[in-house]
C-alpha atoms as a PDB file:
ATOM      1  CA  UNK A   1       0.000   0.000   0.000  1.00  0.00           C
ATOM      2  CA  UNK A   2       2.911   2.717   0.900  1.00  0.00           C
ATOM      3  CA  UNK A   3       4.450   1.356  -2.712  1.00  0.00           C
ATOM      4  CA  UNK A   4       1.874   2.382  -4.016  1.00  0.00           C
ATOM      5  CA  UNK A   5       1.383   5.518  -2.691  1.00  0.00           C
ATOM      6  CA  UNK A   6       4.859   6.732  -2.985  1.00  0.00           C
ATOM      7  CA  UNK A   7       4.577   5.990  -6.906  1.00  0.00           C
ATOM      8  CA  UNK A   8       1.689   7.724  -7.402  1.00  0.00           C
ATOM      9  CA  UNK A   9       2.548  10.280  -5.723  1.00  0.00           C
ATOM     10  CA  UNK A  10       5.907  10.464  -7.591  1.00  0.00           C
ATOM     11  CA  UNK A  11       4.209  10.784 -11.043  1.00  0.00           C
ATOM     12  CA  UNK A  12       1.704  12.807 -10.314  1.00  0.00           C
ATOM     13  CA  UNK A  13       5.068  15.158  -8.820  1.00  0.00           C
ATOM     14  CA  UNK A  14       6.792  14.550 -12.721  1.00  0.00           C
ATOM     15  CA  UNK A  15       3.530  14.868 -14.451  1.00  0.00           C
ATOM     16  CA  UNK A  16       2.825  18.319 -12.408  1.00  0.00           C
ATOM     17  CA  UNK A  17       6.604  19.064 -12.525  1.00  0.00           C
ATOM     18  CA  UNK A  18       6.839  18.504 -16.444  1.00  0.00           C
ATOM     19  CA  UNK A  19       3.569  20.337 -17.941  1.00  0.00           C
ATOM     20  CA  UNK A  20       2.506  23.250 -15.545  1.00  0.00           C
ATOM     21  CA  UNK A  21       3.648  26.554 -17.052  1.00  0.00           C
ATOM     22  CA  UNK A  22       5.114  27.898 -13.405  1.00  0.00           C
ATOM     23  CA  UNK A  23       7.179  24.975 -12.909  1.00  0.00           C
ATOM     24  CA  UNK A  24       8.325  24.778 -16.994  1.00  0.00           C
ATOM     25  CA  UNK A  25       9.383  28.763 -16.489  1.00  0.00           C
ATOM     26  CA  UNK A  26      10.922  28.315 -13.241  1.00  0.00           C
ATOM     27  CA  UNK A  27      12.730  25.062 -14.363  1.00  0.00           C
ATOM     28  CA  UNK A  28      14.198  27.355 -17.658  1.00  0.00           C
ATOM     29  CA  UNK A  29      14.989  30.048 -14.675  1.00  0.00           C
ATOM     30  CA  UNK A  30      17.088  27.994 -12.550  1.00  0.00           C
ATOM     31  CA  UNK A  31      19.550  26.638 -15.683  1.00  0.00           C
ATOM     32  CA  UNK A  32      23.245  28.700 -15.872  1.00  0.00           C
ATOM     33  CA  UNK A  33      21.413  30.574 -19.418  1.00  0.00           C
ATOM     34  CA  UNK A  34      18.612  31.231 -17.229  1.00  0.00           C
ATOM     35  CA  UNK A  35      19.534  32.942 -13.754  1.00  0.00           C
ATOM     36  CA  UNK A  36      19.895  35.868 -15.246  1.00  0.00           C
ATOM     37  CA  UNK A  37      15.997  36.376 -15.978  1.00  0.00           C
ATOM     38  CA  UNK A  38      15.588  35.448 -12.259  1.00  0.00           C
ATOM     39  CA  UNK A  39      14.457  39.320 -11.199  1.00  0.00           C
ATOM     40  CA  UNK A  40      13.144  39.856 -14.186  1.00  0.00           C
ATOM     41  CA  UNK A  41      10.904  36.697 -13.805  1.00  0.00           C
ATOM     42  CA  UNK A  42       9.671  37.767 -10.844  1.00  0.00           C
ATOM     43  CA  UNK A  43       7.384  40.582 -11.839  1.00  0.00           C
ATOM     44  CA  UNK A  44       5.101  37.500 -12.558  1.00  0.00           C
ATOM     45  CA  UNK A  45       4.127  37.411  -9.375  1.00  0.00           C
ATOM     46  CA  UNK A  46       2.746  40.707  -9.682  1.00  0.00           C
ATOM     47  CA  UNK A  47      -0.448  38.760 -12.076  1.00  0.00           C
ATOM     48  CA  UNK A  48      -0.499  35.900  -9.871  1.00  0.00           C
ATOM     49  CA  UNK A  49      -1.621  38.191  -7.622  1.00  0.00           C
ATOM     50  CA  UNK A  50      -3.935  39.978  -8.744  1.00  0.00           C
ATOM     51  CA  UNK A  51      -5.486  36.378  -9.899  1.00  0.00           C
ATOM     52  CA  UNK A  52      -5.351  35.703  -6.123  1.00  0.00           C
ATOM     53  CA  UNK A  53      -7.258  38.715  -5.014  1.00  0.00           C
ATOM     54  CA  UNK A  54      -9.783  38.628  -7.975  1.00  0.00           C
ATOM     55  CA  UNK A  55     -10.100  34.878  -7.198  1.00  0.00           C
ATOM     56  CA  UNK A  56     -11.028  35.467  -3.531  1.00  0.00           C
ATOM     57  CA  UNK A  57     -13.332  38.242  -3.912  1.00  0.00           C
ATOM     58  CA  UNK A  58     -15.478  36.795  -6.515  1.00  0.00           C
ATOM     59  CA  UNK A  59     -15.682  33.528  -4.186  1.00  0.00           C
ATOM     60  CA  UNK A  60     -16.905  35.691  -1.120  1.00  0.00           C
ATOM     61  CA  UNK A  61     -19.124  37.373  -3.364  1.00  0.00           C
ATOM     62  CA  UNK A  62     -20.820  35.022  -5.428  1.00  0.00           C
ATOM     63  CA  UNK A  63     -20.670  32.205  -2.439  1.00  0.00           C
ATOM     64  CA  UNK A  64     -19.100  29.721  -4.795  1.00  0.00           C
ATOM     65  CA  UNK A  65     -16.386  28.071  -3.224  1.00  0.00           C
ATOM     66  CA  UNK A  66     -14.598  25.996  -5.840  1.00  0.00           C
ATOM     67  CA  UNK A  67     -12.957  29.545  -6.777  1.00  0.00           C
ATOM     68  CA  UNK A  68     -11.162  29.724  -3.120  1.00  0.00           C
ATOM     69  CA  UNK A  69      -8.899  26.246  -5.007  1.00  0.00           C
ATOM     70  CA  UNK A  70      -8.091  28.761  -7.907  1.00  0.00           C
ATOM     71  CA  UNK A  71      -7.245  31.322  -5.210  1.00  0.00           C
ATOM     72  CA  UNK A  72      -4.627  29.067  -3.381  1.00  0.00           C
ATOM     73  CA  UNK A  73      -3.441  28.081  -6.490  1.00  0.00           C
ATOM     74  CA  UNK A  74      -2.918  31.373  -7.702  1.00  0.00           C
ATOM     75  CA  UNK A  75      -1.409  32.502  -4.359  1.00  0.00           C
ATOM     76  CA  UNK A  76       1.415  29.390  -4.512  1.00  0.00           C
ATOM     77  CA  UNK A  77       2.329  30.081  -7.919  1.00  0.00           C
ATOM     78  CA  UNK A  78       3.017  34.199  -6.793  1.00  0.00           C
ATOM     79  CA  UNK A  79       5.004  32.687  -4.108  1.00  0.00           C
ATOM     80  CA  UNK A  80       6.886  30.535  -6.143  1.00  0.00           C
ATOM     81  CA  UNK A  81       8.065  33.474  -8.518  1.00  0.00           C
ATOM     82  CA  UNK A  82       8.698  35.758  -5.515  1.00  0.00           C
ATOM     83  CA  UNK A  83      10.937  33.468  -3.680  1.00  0.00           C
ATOM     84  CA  UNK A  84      12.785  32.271  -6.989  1.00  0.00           C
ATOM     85  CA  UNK A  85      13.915  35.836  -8.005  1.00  0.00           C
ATOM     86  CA  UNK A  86      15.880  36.145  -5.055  1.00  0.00           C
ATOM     87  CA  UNK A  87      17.416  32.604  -5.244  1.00  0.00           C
ATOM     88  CA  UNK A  88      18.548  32.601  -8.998  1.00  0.00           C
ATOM     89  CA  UNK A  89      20.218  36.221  -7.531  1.00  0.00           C
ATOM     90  CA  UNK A  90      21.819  34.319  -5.234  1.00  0.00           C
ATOM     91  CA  UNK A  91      23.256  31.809  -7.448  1.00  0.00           C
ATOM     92  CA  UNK A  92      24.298  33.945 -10.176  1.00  0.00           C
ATOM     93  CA  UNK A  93      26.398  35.801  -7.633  1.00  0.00           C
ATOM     94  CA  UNK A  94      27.677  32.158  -6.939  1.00  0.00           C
ATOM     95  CA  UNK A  95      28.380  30.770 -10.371  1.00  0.00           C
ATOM     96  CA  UNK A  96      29.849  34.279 -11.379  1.00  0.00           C
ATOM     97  CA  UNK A  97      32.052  34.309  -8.775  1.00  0.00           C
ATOM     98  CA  UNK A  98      33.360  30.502  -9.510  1.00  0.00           C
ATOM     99  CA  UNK A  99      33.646  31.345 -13.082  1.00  0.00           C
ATOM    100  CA  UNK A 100      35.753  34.676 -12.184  1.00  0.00           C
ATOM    101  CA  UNK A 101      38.092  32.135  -9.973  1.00  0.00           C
ATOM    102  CA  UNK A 102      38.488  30.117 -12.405  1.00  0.00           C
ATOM    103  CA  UNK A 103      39.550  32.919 -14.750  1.00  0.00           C
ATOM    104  CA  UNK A 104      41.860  34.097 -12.057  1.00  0.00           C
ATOM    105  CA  UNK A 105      43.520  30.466 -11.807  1.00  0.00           C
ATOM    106  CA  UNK A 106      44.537  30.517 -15.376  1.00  0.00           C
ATOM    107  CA  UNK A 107      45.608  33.855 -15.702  1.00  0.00           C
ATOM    108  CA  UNK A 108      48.882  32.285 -15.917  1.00  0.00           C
ATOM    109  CA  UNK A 109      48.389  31.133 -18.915  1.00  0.00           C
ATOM    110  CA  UNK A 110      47.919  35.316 -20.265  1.00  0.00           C
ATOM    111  CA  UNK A 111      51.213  37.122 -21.415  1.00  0.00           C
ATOM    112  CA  UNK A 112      50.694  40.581 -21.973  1.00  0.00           C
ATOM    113  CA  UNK A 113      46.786  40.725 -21.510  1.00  0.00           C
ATOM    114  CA  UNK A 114      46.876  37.980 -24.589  1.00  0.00           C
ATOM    115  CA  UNK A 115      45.785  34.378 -24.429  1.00  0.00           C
ATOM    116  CA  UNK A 116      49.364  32.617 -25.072  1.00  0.00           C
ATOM    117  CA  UNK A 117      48.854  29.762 -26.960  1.00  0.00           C
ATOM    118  CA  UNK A 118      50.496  26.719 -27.797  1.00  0.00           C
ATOM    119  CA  UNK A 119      50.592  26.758 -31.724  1.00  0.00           C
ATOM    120  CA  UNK A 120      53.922  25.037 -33.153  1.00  0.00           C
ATOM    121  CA  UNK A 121      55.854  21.724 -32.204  1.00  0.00           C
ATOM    122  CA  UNK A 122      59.749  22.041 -31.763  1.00  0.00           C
ATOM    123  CA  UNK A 123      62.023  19.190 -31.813  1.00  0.00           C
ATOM    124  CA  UNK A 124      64.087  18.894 -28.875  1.00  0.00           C
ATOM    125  CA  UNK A 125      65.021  15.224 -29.184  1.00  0.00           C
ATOM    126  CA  UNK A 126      63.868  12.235 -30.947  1.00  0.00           C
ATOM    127  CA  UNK A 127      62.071  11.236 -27.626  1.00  0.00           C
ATOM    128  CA  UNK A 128      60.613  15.039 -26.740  1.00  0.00           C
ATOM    129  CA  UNK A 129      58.331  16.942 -28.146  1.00  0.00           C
ATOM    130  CA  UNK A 130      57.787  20.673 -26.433  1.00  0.00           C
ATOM    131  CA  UNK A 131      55.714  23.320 -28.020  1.00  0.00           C
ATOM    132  CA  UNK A 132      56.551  26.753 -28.090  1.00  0.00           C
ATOM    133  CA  UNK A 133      54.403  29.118 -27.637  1.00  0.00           C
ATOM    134  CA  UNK A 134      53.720  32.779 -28.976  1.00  0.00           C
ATOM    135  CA  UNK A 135      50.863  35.248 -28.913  1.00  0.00           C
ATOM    136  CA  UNK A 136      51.046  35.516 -32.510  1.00  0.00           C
ATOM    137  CA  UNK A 137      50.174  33.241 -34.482  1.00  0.00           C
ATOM    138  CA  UNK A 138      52.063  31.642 -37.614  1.00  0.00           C
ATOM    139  CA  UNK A 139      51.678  29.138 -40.229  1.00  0.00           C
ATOM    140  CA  UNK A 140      51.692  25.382 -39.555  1.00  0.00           C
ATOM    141  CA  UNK A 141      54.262  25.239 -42.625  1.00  0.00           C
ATOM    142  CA  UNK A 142      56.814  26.969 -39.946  1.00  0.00           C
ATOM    143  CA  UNK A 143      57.816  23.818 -38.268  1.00  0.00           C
ATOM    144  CA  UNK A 144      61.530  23.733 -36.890  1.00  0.00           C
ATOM    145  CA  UNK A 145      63.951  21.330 -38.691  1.00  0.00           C
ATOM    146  CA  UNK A 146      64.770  18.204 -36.805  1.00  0.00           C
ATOM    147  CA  UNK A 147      68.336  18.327 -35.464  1.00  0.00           C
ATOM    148  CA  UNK A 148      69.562  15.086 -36.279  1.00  0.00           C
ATOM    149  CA  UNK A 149      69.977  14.082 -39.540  1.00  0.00           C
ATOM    150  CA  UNK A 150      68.986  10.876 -39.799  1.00  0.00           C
ATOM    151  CA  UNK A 151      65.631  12.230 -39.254  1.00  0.00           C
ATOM    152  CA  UNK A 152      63.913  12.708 -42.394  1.00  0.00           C
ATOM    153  CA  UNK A 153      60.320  13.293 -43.740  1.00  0.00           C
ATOM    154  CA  UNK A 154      59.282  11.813 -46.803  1.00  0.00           C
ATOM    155  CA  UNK A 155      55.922  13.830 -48.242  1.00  0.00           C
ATOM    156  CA  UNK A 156      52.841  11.869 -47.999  1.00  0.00           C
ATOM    157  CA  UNK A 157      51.540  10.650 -51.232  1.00  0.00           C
ATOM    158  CA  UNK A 158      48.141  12.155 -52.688  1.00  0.00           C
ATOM    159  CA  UNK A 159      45.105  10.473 -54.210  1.00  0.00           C
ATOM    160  CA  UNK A 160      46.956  10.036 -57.561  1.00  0.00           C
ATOM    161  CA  UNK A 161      49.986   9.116 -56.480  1.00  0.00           C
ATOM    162  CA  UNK A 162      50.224   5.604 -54.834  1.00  0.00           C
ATOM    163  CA  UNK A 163      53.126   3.669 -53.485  1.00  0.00           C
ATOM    164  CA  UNK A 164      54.906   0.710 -55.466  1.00  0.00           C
END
């Protein structure tokens, strides 16, 4: 019997989770591309409420009381923007921050306010291979000459030409 109640209960959390426009919005809010519509997103709290408040008067009013679900519902959804404009805040600040440390680990990698980047390879021995690096870059056709002579590079044959 609990079985079964925890799995219905589970779908019924996917089903709501997966197809209710609050929860599809607030699931695009909380991705990294998203955070920063957080504030933004909630001003749609602001018709939520007004939902709420239309909701409840016409169900004191009119005595019907079905509206007073329509009412709560409106009110959670308000409350579910309001809180998660804050919160994405929050973790922007977070993620930027991380992302600016992990600029500031590699500025070692910078020379001069440039990227330096490893473009060429240069021989040092037969059994090392280094790259140097430079901030400008240069053709691939620039490759160092090996030192040792015995070294040699025969040129790859094309389509028409094939090996005996």
């Amino acid at each position: 019997m609990f079985g079964l109640i925890l799995g219905v209960t589970a779908r019924a959390y996917y089903v709501v989770r997966r197809f209710m426009p609050t929860n599809i919005a607030l699931a695009a809010i909380h991705t990294r591309r998203g955070l920063k519509w957080g504030l933004p997103a909630t001003l749609l709290a602001v018709p939520y409420t007004f939902a709420m408040v239309l909701c409840a008067g016409l169900a004191d009013n009119s005595g019907a009381g079905w509206l007073n679900l329509f009412a709560l519902l409106f009110a959670w959804n308000s409350l579910k923007f309001l809180v998660a404009g804050p919160a994405t805040l929050i973790t922007l600040v977070r993620v930027r921050g991380r992302e600016e440390r992990c600029r500031a680990t590699t500025a070692g990698h910078f020379n001069g306010g440039e990227q330096e980047r490893l473009e060429e390879p240069v021989f040092f021995s037969e059994s090392r291979l280094s790259f140097r690096s430079s901030s400008v870059s240069t053709p691939r056709e620039q490759y160092t000459e090996p030192r040792h002579a015995s070294i040699t590079h025969e040129p790859r044959p094309t389509g028409q030409e094939m090996p005996p």
